[in-house]
Protein backbone atom coordinates (compact mmCIF):
# COMPACT_ATOMS: atom_id res chain seq x y z
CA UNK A 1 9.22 32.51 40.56
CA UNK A 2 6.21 30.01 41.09
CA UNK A 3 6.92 26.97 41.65
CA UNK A 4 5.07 23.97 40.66
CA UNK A 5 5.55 20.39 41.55
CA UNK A 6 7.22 20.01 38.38
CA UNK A 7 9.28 22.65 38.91
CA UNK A 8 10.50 20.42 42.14
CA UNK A 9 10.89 17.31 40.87
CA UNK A 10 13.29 18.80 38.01
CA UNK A 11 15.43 20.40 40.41
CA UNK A 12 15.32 16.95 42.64
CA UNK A 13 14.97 14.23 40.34
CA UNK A 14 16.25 15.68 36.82
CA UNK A 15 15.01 15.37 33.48
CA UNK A 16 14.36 11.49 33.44
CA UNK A 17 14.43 9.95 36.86
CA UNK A 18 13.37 6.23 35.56
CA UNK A 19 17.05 6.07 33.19
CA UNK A 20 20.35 4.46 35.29
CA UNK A 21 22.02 8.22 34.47
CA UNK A 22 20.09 9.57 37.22
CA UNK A 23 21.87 7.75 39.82
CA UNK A 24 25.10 9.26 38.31
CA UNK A 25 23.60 12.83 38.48
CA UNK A 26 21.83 13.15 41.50
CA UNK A 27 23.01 11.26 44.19
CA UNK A 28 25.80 13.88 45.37
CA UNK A 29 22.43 16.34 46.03
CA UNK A 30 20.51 13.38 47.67
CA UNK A 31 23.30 12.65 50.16
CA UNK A 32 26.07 14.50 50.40
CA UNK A 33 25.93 17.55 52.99
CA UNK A 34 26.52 20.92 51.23
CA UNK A 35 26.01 24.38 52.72
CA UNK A 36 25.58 25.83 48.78
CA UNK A 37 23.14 22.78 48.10
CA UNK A 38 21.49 24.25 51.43
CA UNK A 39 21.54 27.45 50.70
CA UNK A 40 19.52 26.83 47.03
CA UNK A 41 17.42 24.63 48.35
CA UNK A 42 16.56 27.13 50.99
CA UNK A 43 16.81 30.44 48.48
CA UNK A 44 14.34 28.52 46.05
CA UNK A 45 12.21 26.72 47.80
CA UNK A 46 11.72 28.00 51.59
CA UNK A 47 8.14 29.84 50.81
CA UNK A 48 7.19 26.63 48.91
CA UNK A 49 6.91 24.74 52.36
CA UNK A 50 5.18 26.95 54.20
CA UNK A 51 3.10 26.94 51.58
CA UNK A 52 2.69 23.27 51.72
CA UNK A 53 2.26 23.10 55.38
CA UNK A 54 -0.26 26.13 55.63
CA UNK A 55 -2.74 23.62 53.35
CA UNK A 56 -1.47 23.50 49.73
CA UNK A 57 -0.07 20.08 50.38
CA UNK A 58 -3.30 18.90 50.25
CA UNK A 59 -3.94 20.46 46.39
CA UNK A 60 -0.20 19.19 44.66
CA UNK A 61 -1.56 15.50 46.62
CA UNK A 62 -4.70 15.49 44.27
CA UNK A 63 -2.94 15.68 41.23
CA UNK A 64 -1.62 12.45 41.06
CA UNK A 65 1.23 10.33 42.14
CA UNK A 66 3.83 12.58 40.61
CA UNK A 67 2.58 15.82 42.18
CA UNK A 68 2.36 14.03 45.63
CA UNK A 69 5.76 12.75 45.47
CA UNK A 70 6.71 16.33 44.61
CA UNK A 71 4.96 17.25 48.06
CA UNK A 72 7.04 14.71 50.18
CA UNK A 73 9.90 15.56 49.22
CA UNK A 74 9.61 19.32 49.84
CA UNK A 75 8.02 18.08 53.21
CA UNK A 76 10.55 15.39 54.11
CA UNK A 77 13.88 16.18 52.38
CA UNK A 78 13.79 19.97 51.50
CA UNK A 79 13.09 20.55 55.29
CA UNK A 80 15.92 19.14 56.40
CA UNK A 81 17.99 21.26 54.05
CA UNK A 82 16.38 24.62 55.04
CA UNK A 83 16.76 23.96 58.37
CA UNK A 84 20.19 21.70 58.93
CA UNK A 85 20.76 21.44 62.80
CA UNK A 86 17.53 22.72 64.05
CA UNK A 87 14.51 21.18 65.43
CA UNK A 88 12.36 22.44 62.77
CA UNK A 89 14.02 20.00 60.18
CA UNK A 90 11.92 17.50 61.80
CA UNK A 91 8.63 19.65 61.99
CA UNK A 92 7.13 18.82 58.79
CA UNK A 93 7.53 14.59 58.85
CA UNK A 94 4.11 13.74 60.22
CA UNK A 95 2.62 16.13 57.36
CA UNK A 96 5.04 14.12 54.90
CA UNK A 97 4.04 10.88 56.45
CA UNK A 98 0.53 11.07 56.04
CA UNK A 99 0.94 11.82 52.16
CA UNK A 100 2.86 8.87 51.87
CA UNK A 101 0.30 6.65 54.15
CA UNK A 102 -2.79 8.35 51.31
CA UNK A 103 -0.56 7.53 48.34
CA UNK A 104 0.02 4.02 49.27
CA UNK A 105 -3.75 3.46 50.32
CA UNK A 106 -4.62 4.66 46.59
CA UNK A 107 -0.87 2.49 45.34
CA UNK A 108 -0.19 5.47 43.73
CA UNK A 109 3.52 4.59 44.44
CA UNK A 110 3.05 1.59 42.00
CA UNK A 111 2.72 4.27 39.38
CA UNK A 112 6.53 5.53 39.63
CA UNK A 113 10.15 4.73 39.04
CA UNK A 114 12.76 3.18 41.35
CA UNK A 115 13.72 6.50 42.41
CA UNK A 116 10.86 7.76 42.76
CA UNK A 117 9.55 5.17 45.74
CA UNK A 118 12.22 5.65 47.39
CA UNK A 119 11.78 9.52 48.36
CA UNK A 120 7.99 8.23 48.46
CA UNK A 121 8.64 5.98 51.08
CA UNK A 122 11.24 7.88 53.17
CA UNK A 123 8.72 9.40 55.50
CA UNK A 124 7.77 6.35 57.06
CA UNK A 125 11.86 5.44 57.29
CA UNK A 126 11.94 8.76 59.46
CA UNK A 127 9.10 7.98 61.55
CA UNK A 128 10.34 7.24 64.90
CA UNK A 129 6.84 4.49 65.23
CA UNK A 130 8.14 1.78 65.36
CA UNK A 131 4.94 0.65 62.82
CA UNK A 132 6.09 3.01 60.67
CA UNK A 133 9.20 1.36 60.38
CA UNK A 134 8.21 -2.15 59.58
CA UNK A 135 6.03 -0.73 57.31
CA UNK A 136 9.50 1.04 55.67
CA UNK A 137 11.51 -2.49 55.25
CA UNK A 138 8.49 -3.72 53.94
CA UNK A 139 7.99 -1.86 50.94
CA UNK A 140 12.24 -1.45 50.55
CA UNK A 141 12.03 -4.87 50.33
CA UNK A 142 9.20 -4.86 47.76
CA UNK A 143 11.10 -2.05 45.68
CA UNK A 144 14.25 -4.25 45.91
CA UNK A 145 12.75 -6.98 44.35
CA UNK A 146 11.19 -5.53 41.74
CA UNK A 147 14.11 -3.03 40.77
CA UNK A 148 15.40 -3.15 37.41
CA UNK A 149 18.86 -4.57 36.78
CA UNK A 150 20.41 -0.75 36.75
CA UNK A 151 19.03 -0.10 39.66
CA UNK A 152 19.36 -2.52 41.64
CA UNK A 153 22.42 -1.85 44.11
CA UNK A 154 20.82 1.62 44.67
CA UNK A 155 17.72 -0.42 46.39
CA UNK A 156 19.50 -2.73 47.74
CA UNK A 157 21.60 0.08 49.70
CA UNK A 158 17.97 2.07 50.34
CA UNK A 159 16.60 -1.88 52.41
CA UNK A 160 20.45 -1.74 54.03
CA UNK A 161 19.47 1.63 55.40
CA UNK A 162 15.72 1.28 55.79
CA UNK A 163 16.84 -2.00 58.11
CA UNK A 164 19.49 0.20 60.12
CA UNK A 165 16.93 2.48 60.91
CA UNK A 166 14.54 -0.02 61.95
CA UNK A 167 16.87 -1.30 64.61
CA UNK A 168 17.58 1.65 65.76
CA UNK A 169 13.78 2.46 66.61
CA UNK A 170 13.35 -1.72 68.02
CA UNK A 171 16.57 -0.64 70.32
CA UNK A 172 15.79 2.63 71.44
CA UNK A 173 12.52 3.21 70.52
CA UNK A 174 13.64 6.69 68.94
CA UNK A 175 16.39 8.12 66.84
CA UNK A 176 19.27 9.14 69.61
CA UNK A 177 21.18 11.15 67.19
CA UNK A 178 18.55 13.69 67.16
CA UNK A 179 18.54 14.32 71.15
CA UNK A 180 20.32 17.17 70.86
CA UNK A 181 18.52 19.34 68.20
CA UNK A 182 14.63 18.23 70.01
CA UNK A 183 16.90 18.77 73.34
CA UNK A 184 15.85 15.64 74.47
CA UNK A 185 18.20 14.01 77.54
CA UNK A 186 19.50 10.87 76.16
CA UNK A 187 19.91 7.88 78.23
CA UNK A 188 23.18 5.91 79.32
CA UNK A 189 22.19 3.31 76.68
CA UNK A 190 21.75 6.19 73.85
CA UNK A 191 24.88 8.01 74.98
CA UNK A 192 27.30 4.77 74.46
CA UNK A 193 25.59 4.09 71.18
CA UNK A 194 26.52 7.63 70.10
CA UNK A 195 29.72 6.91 71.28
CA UNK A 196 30.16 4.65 68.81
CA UNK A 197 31.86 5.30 65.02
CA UNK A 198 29.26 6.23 62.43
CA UNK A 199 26.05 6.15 64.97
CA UNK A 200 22.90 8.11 63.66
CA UNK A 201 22.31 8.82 59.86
């Protein structure tokens, strides 16, 4: 099977990501943990991202907004599928990051849906620079804004979490919660804030 960007942001996104029903449809594969979601994800599209990372990120990014965002999220999201609990869920964000820092430098994000900013924008929410993350409430703020009436809880939630994250990174300077997969000693600070109910993401 060859997979195209298309063929990615079907599987991701659906038939019509800009209509309210996706919201309905696809938020249960967005965010909720599933070894079977996993497991396709990793059966389907594992050879896509090396493929990506070995150079053919570079191709899908100049073919427009769409294909880009097709590139980011096998970069950013499908990466932390394939590889759940290991350090090389985190290998491909700076790869990710820098497709979303081109897009926005040519405002190809102003070109797509709610949705679709938000997985465009997600690399820089995953950044542990702290830049990175100012930049992230930034633009959730924007997106907020400018949501459409359907949509607008969904990116309200997205600026909730963007804003978490930020204060995570102002606190800590990093993301504690991943100490233990980059086997990374966490301090006395970061060990009572994982302590606490619901810490990390």
């Amino acid at each position: 099977m060859t997979v195209t960007p298309e063929t990615v942001l079907d599987f991701w996104l659906g038939d019509h990501p800009s209509q309210p029903a996706v919201l309905e449809t696809k938020q249960k594969l967005w965010f909720q943990k599933s070894f079977e979601t996993d497991r396709t994800i990793a059966d389907t599209f594992v050879t896509t991202l090396a493929d990506l990372a070995a150079g053919e990120a570079k191709t899908w990014a100049k073919n427009g907004a769409r294909s880009r965002l097709a590139a980011i999220i096998v970069l950013d999201q499908f990466s932390r599928n394939i590889f759940r609990g290991h350090r090389f869920s985190f290998t491909h964000d700076p790869m990710a990051k820098n497709l979303t820092l081109t897009g926005l430098a040519f405002n190809e994000d102003r070109e797509l849906s709610e949705v679709e900013r938000v997985f465009f924008y997600l690399p820089l929410e995953h950044s542990e620079s702290l830049d990175d993350q100012k930049m992230s409430v930034k633009l959730f703020e924007e997106l907020a804004r400018e949501a459409r009436p359907a949509f607008k809880d969904f990116c309200e939630t997205t600026l909730d979490y963007a804003r978490k994250h930020l204060e995570v990174i102002e606190r800590f300077g990093r993301f504690p919660h991943r100490n233990a997969v980059l086997r990374r000693p966490s301090t006395r600070e970061e060990q009572a804030y994982l302590s606490e109910p619901g810490a990390g993401f």
